[in-house]
C-alpha atoms as a PDB file:
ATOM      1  CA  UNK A   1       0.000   0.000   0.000  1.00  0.00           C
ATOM      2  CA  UNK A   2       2.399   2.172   1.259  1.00  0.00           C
ATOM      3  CA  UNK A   3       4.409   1.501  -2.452  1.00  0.00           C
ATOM      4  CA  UNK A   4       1.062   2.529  -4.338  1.00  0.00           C
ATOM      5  CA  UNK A   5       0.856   5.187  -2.256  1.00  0.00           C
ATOM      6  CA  UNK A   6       4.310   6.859  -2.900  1.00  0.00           C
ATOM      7  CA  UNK A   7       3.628   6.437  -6.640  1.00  0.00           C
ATOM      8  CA  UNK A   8       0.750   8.626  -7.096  1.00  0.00           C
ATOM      9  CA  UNK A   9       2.347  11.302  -5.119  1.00  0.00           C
ATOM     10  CA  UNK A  10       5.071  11.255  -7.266  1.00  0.00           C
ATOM     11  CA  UNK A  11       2.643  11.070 -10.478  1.00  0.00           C
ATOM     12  CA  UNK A  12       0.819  14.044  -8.799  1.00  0.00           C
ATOM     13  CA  UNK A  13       4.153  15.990  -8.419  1.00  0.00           C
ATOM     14  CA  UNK A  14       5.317  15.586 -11.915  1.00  0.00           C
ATOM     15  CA  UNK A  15       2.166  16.693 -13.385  1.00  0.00           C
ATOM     16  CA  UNK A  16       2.314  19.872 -11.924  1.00  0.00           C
ATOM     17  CA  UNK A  17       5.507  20.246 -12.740  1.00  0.00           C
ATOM     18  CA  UNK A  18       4.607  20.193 -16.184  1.00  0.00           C
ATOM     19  CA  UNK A  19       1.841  22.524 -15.512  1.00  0.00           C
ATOM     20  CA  UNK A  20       3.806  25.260 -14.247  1.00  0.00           C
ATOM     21  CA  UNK A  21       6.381  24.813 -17.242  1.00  0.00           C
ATOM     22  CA  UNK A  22       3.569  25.185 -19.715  1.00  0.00           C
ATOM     23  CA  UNK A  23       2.147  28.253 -17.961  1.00  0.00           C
ATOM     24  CA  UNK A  24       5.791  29.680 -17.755  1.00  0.00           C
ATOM     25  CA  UNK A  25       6.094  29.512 -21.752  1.00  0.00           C
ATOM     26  CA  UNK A  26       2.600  30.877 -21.740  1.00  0.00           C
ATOM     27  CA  UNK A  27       3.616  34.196 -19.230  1.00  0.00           C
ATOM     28  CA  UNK A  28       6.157  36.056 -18.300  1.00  0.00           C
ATOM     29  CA  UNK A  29       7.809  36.263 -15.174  1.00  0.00           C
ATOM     30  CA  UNK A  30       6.988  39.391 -14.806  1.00  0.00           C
ATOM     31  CA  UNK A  31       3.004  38.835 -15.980  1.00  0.00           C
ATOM     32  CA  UNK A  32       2.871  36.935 -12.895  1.00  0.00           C
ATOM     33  CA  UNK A  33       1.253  37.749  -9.524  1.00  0.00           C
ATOM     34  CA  UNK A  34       3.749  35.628  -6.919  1.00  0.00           C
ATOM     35  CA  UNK A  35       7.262  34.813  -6.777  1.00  0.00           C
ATOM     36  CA  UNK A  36       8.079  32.090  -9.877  1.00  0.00           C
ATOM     37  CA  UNK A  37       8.904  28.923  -8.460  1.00  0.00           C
ATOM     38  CA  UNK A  38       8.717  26.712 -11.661  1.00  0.00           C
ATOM     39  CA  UNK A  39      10.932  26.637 -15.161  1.00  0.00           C
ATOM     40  CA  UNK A  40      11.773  29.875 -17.053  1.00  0.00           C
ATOM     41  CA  UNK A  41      11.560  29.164 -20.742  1.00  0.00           C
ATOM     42  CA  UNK A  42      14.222  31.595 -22.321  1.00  0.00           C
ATOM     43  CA  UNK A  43      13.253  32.452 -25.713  1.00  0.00           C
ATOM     44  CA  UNK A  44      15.810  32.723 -28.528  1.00  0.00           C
ATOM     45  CA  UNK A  45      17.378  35.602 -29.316  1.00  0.00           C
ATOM     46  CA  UNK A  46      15.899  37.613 -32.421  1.00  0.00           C
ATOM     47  CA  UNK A  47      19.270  37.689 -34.445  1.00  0.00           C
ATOM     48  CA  UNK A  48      21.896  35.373 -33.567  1.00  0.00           C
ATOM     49  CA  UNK A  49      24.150  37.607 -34.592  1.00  0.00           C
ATOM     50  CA  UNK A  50      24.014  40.193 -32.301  1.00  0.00           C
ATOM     51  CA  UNK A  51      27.131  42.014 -31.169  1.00  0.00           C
ATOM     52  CA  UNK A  52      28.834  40.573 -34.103  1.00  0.00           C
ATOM     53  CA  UNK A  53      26.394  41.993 -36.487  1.00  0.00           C
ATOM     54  CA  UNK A  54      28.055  45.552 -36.988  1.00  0.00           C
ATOM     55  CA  UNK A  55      31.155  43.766 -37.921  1.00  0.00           C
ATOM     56  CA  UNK A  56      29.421  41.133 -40.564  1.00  0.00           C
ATOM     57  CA  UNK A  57      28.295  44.495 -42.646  1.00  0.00           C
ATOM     58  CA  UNK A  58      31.610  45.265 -43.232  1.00  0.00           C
ATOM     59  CA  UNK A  59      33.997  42.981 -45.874  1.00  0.00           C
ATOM     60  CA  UNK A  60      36.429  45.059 -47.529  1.00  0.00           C
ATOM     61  CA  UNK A  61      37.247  47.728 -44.517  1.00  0.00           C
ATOM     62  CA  UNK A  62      39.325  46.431 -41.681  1.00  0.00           C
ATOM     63  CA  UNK A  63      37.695  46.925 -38.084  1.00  0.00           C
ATOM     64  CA  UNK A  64      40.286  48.691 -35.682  1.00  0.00           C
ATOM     65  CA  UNK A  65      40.477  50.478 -32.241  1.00  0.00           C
ATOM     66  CA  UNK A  66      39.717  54.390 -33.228  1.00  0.00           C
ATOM     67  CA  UNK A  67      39.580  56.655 -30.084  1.00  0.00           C
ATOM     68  CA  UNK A  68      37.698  60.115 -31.152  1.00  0.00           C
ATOM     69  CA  UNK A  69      35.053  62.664 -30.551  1.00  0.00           C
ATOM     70  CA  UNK A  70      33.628  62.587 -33.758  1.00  0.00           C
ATOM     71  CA  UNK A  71      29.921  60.898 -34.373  1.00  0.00           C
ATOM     72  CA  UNK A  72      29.030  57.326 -35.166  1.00  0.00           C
ATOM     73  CA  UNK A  73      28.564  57.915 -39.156  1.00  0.00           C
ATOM     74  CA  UNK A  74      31.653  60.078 -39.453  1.00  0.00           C
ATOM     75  CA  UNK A  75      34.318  59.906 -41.882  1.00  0.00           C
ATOM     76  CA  UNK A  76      38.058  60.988 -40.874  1.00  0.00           C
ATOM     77  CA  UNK A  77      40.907  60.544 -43.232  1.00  0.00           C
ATOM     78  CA  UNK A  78      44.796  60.776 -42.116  1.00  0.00           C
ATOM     79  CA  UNK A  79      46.612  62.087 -45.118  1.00  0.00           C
ATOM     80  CA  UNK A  80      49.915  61.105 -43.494  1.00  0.00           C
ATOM     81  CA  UNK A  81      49.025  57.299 -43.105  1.00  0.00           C
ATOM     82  CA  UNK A  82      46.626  57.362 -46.387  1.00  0.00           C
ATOM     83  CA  UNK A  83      44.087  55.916 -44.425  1.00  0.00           C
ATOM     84  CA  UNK A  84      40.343  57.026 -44.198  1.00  0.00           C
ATOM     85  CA  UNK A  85      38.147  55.636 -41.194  1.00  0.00           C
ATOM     86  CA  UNK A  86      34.453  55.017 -40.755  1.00  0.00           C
ATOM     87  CA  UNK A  87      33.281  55.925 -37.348  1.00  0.00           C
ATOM     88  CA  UNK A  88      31.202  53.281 -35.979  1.00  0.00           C
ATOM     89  CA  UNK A  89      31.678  54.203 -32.161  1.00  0.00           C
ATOM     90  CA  UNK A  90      32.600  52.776 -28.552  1.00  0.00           C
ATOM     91  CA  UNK A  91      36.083  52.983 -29.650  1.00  0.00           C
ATOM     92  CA  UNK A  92      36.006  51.392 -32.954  1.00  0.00           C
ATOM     93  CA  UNK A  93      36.085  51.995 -36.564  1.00  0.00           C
ATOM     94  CA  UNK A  94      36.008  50.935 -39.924  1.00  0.00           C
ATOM     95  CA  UNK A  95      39.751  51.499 -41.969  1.00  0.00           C
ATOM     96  CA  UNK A  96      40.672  51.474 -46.031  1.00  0.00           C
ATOM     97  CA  UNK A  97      43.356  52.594 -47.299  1.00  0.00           C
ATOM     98  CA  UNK A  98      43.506  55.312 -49.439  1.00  0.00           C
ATOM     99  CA  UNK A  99      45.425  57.835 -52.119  1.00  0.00           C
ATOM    100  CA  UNK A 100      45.461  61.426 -50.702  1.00  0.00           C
ATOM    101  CA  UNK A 101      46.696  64.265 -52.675  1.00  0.00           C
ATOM    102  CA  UNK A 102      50.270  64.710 -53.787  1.00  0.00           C
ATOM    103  CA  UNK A 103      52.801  67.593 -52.575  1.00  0.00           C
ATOM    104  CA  UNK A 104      51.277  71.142 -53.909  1.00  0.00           C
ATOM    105  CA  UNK A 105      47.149  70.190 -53.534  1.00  0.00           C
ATOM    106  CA  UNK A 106      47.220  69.339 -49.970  1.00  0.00           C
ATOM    107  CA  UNK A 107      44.481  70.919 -48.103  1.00  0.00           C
ATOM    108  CA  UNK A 108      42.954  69.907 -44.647  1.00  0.00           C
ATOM    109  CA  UNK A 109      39.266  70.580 -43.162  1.00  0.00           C
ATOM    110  CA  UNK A 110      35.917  69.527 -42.753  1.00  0.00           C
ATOM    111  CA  UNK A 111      32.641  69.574 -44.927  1.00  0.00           C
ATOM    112  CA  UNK A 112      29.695  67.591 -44.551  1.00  0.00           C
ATOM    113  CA  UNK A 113      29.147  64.846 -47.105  1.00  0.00           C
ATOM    114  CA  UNK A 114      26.366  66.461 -49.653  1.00  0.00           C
ATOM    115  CA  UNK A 115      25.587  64.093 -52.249  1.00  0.00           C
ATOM    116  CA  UNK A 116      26.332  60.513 -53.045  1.00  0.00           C
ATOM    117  CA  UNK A 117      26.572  59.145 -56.540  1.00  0.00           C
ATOM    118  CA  UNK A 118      26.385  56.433 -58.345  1.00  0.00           C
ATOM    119  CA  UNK A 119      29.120  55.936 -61.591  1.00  0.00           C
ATOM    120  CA  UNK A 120      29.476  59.692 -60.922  1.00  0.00           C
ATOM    121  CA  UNK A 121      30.186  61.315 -64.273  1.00  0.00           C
ATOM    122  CA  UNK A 122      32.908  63.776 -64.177  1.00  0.00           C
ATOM    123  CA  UNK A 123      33.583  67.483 -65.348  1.00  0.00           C
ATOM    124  CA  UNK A 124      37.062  68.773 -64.490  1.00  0.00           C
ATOM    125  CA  UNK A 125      37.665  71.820 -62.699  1.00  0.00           C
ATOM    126  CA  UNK A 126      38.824  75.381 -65.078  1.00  0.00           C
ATOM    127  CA  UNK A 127      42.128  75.464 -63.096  1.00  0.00           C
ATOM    128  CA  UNK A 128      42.608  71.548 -63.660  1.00  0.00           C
ATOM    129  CA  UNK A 129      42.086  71.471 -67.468  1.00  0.00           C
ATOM    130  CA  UNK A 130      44.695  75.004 -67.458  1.00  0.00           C
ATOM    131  CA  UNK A 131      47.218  72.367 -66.302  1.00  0.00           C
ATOM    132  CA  UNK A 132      46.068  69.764 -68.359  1.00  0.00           C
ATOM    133  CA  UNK A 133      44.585  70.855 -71.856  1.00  0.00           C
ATOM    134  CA  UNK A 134      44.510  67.096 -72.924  1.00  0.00           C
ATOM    135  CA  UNK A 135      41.120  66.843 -70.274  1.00  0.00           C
ATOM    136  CA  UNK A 136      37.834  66.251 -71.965  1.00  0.00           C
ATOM    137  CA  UNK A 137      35.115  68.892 -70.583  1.00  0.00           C
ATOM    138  CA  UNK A 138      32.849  66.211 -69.639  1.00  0.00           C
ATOM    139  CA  UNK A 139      32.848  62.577 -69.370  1.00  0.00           C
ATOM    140  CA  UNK A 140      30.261  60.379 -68.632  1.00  0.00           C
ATOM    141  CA  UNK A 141      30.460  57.691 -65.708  1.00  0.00           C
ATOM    142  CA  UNK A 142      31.857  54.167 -66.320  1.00  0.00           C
ATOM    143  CA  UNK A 143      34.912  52.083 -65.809  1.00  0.00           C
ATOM    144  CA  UNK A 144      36.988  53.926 -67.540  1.00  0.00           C
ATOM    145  CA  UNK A 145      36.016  57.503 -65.506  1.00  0.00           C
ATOM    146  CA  UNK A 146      38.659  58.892 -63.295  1.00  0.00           C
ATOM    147  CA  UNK A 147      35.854  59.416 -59.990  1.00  0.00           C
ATOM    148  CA  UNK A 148      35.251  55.327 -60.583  1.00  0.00           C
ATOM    149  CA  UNK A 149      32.224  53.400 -59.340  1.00  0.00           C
ATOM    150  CA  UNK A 150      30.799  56.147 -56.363  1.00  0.00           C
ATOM    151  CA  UNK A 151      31.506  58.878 -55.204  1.00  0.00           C
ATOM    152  CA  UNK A 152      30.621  61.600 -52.113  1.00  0.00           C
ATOM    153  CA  UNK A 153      30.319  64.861 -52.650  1.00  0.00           C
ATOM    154  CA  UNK A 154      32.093  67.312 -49.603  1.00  0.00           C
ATOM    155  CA  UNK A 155      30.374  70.403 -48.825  1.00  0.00           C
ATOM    156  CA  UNK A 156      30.134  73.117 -51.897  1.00  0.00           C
ATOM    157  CA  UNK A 157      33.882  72.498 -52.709  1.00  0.00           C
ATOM    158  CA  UNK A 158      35.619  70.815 -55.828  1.00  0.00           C
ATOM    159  CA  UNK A 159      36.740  67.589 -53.687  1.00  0.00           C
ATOM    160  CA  UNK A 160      35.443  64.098 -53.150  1.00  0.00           C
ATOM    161  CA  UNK A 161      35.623  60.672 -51.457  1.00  0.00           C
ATOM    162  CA  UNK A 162      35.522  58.755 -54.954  1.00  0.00           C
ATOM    163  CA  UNK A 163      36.701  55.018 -56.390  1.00  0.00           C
ATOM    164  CA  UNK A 164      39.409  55.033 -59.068  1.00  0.00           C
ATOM    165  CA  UNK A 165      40.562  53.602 -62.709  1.00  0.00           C
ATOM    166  CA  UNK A 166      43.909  53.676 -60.816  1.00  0.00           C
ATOM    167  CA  UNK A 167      44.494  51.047 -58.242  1.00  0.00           C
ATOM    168  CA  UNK A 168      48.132  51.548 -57.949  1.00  0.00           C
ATOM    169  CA  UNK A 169      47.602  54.826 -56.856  1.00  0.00           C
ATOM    170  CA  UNK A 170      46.326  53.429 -53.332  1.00  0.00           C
ATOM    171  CA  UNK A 171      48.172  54.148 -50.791  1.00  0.00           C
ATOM    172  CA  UNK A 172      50.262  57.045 -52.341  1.00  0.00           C
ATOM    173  CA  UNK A 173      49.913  60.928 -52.267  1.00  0.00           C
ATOM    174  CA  UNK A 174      48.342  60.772 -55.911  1.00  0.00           C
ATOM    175  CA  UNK A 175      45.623  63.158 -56.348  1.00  0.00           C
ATOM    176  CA  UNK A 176      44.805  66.588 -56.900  1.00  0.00           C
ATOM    177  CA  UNK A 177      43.205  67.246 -53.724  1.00  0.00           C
ATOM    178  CA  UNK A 178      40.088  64.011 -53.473  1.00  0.00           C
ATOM    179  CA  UNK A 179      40.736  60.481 -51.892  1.00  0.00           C
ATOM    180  CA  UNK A 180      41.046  58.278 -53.909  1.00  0.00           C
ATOM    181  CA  UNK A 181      39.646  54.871 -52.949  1.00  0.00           C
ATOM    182  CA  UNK A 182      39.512  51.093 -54.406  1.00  0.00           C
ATOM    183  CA  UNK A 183      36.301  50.976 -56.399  1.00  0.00           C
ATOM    184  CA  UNK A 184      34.812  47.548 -54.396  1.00  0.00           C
ATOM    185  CA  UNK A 185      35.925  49.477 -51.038  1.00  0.00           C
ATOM    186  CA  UNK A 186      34.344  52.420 -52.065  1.00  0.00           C
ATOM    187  CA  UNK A 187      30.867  50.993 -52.844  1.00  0.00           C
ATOM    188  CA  UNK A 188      30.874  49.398 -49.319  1.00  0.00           C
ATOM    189  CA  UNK A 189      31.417  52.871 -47.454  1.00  0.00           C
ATOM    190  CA  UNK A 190      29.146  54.345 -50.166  1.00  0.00           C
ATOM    191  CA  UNK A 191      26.249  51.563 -48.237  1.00  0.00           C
ATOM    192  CA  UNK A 192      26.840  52.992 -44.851  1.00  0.00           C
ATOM    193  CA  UNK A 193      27.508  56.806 -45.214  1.00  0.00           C
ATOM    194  CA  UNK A 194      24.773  58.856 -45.074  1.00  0.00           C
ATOM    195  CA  UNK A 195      24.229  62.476 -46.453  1.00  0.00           C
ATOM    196  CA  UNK A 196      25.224  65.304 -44.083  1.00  0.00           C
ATOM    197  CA  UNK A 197      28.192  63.024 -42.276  1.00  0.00           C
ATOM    198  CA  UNK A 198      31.083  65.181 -41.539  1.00  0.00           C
ATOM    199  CA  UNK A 199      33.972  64.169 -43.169  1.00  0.00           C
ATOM    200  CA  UNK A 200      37.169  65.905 -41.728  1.00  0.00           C
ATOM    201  CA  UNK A 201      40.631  65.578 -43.351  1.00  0.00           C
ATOM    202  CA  UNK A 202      43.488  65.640 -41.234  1.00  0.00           C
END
């Protein structure tokens, strides 16, 4: 007797065991009038991802420490080390390398990104085509245009953040005053940047 007996106590126990897990998948903790004494069902997070995410968006830049003041979305570029770096924040940013402009078109500052283009087509400044006659007026976007796949536009002046028909140039002092970058790293900073980022150049 005493056998039977100890069995359908324990049958009792287990079945409301099982009916406090189901009602703790059916409410939350804190839905719940009295302390929670049964199983807390944890659901799953909603991207798997997370915390590694912000890195997974980025394939061509390389992901580096980057102490600054300047706002998640920024853009600063170090004409010394021919490097450009995408601000993501908490100490961290994206980095490409870059071509920067050669000895004589140096300039440093900071504009706020005004445009972005697609296959940007390209009219050379007066003061360029004085020091180079050979310089079409106009030509239209495409491979074989100096600005390359994108480009960003800086402010109301001449320059721009821009891809190039002239890999080798990357990671030289090259241009005549825009950064020059690969056209596949270009079109992934071209994703993230958004118009009226401050860009400064240091």
């Amino acid at each position: 007797m005493n056998k039977l007996l100890a069995s359908l106590a324990a049958a009792l126990i287990a079945a409301g065991l099982s009916a406090t897990a189901a009602s703790a998948g059916a409410i939350s903790p804190s839905q719940q009038d009295g302390p929670f004494q049964g199983v807390v069902i944890v659901p799953a997070a909603a991207d798997a991802q997370e915390g590694s995410g912000e890195v997974a968006k980025f394939k061509r830049g390389k992901i580096v420490e980057f102490e600054t003041a300047a706002a998640a979305g920024d853009i600063i570029v170090n004409t010394k080390q021919n490097r450009l770096y995408f601000v993501l924040g908490s100490g961290k940013a994206v980095m490409y390398r870059v071509a920067s402009a050669k000895k004589g078109f140096e300039w440093k500052g900071s504009h706020k990104v005004s445009a972005k283009v697609k296959w940007p087509d390209w009219r050379p400044p007066q003061e360029m085509r004085k020091r180079r006659p050979d310089l079409p007026a106009f030509m239209a976007g495409g491979p074989d245009n100096p600005l390359g796949a994108r480009a960003l536009y800086l402010g109301s002046s001449i320059y721009r953040i821009h891809g190039t028909n002239e890999p080798s140039s990357i990671g030289k002092a090259a241009s005549s005053g825009c950064i020059r970058m690969l056209n596949e790293d270009v079109s992934e900073l071209y994703r993230h940047v958004k118009v009226g980022a401050r860009v400064t150049v240091l």
